[in-house]
C-alpha atoms as a PDB file:
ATOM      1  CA  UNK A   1    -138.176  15.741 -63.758  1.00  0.00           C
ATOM      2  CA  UNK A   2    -138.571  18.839 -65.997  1.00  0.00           C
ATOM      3  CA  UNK A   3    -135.797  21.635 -66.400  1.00  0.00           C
ATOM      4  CA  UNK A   4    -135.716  24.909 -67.746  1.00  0.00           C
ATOM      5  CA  UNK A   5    -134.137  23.471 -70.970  1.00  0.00           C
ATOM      6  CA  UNK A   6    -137.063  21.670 -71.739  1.00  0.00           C
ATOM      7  CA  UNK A   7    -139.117  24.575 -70.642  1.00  0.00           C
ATOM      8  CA  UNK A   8    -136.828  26.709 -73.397  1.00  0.00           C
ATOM      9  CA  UNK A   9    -137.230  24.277 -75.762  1.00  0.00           C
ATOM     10  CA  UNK A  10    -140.945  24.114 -75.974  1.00  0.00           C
ATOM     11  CA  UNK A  11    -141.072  27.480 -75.574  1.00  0.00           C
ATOM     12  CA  UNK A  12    -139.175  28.067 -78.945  1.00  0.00           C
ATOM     13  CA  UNK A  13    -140.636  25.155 -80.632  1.00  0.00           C
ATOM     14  CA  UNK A  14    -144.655  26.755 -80.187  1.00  0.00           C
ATOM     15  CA  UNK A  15    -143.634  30.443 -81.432  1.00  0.00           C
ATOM     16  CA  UNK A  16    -141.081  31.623 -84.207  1.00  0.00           C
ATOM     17  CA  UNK A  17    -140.742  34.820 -82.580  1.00  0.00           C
ATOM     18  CA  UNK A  18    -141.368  36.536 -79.219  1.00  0.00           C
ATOM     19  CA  UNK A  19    -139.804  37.288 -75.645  1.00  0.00           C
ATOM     20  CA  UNK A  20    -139.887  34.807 -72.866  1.00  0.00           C
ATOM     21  CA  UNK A  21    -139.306  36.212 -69.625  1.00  0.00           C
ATOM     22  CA  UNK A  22    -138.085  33.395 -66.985  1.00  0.00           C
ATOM     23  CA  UNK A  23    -138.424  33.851 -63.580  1.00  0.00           C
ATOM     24  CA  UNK A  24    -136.882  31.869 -60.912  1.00  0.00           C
ATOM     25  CA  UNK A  25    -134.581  32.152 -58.035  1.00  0.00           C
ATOM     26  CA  UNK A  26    -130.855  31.817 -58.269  1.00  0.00           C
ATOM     27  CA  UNK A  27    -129.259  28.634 -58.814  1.00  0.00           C
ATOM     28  CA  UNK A  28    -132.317  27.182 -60.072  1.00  0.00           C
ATOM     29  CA  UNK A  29    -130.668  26.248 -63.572  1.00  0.00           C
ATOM     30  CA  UNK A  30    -132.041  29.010 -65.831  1.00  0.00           C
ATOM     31  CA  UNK A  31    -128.474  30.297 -67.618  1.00  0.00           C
ATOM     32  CA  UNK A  32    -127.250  26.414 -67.437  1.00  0.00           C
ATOM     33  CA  UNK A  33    -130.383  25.756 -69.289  1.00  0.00           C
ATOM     34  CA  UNK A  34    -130.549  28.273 -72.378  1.00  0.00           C
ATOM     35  CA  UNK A  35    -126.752  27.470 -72.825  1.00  0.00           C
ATOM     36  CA  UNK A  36    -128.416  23.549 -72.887  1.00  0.00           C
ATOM     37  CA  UNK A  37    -130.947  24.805 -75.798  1.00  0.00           C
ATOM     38  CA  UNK A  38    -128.382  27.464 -77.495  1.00  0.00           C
ATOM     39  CA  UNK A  39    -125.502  24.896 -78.261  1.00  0.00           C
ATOM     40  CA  UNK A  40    -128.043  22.002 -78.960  1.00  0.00           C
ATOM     41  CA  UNK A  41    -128.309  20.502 -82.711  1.00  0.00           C
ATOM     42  CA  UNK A  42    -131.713  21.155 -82.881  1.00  0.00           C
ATOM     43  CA  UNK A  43    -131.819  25.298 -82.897  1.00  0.00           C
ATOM     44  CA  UNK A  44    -128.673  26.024 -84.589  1.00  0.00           C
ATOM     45  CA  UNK A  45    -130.425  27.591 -87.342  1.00  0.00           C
ATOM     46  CA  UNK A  46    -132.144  30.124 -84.791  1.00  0.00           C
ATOM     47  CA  UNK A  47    -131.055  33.480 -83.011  1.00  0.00           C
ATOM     48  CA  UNK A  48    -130.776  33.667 -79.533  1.00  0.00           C
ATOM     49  CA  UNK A  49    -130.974  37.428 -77.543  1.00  0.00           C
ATOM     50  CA  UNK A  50    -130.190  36.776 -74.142  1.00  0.00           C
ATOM     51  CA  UNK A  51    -130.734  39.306 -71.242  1.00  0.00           C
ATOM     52  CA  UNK A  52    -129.451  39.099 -67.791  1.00  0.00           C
ATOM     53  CA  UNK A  53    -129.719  41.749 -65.406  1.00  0.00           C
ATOM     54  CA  UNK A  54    -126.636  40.840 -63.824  1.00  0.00           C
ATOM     55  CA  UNK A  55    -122.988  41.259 -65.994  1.00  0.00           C
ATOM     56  CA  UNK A  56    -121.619  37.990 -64.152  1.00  0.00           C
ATOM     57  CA  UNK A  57    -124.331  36.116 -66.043  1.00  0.00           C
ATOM     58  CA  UNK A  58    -123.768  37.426 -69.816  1.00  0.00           C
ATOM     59  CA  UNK A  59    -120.278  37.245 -68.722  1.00  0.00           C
ATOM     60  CA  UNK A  60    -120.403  33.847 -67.825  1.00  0.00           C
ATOM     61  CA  UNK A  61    -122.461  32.825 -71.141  1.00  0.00           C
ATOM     62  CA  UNK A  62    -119.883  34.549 -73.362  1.00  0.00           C
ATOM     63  CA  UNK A  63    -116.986  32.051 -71.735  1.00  0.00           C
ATOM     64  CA  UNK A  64    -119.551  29.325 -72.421  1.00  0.00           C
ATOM     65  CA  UNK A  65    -120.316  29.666 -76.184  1.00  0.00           C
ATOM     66  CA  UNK A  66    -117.300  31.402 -76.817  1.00  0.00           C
ATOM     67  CA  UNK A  67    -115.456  28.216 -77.561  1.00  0.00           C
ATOM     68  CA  UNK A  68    -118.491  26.768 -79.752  1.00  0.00           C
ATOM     69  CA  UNK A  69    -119.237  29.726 -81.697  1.00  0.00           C
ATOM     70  CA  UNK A  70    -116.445  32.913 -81.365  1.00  0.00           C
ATOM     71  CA  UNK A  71    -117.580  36.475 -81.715  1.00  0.00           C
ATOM     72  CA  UNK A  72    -121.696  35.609 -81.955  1.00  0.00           C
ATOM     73  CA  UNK A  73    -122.285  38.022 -79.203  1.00  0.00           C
ATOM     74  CA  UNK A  74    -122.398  41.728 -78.467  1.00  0.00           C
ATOM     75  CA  UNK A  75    -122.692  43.081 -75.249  1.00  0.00           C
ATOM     76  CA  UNK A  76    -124.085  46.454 -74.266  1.00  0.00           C
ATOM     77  CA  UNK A  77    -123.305  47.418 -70.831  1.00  0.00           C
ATOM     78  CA  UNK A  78    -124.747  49.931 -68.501  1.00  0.00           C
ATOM     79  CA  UNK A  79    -123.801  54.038 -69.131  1.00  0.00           C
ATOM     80  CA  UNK A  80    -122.334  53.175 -65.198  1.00  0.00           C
ATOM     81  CA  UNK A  81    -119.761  50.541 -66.570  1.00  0.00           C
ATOM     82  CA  UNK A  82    -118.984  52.376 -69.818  1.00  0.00           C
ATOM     83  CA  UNK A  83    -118.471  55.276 -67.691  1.00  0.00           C
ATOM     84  CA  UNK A  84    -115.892  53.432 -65.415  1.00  0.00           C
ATOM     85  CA  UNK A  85    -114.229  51.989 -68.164  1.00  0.00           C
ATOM     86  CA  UNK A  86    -113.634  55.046 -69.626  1.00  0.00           C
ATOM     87  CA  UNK A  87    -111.983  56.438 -66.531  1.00  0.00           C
ATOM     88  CA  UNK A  88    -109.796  53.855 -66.542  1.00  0.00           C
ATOM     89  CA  UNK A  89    -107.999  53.557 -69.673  1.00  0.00           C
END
C-alpha cells in the first residue's frame, strides 16, 4: 500500500522546486510521513519548508528532528501567540 512518504518522495524527486499542498484528514499519516522523507538518506542535501496550520504540528516536528539535526528550524507564529507571549513575560 502507498503512503504519503512515497507520495512526498515522488513529489520531490519530479520537481527541484515548488509547493505541494497535501490534503487529507487527520491521522491519515501526512506529518509522520514528511518527517519519513526529511530524515531519510536520500534528501539530505535538500531544504524542507514545512507549514502546518496548527502549532501542535510544527511543534511536534521540531521534537522530531530536533534530535537529528538541532536548530534547522525557525518558527513564525501567529501576531495572536506573539501577542500572548508578550503579556506574559
Amino acid at each position: 500500500m502507498l503512503n504519503y512518504a512515497y507520495y512526498y518522495q515522488r513529489a520531490i524527486q519530479d520537481h527541484s522546486t515548488g509547493f505541494k499542498l497535501v490534503l487529507g484528514g487527520t491521522g491519515l499519516g501526512k506529518t509522520s510521513g514528511i518527517k519519513e522523507v526529511v530524515c531519510g538518506e536520500i534528501e539530505q542535501e535538500r531544504k524542507f519548508v514545512y507549514i502546518a496550520n496548527r502549532i501542535q504540528l510544527l511543534e511536534e516536528m521540531i521534537r522530531s528532528l530536533d534530535r537529528l539535526s538541532p536548530g534547522c528550524y525557525v518558527i513564525l507564529r501567529r501576531d495572536l501567540d506573539v501577542v500572548l507571549h508578550t503579556l506574559k513575560t
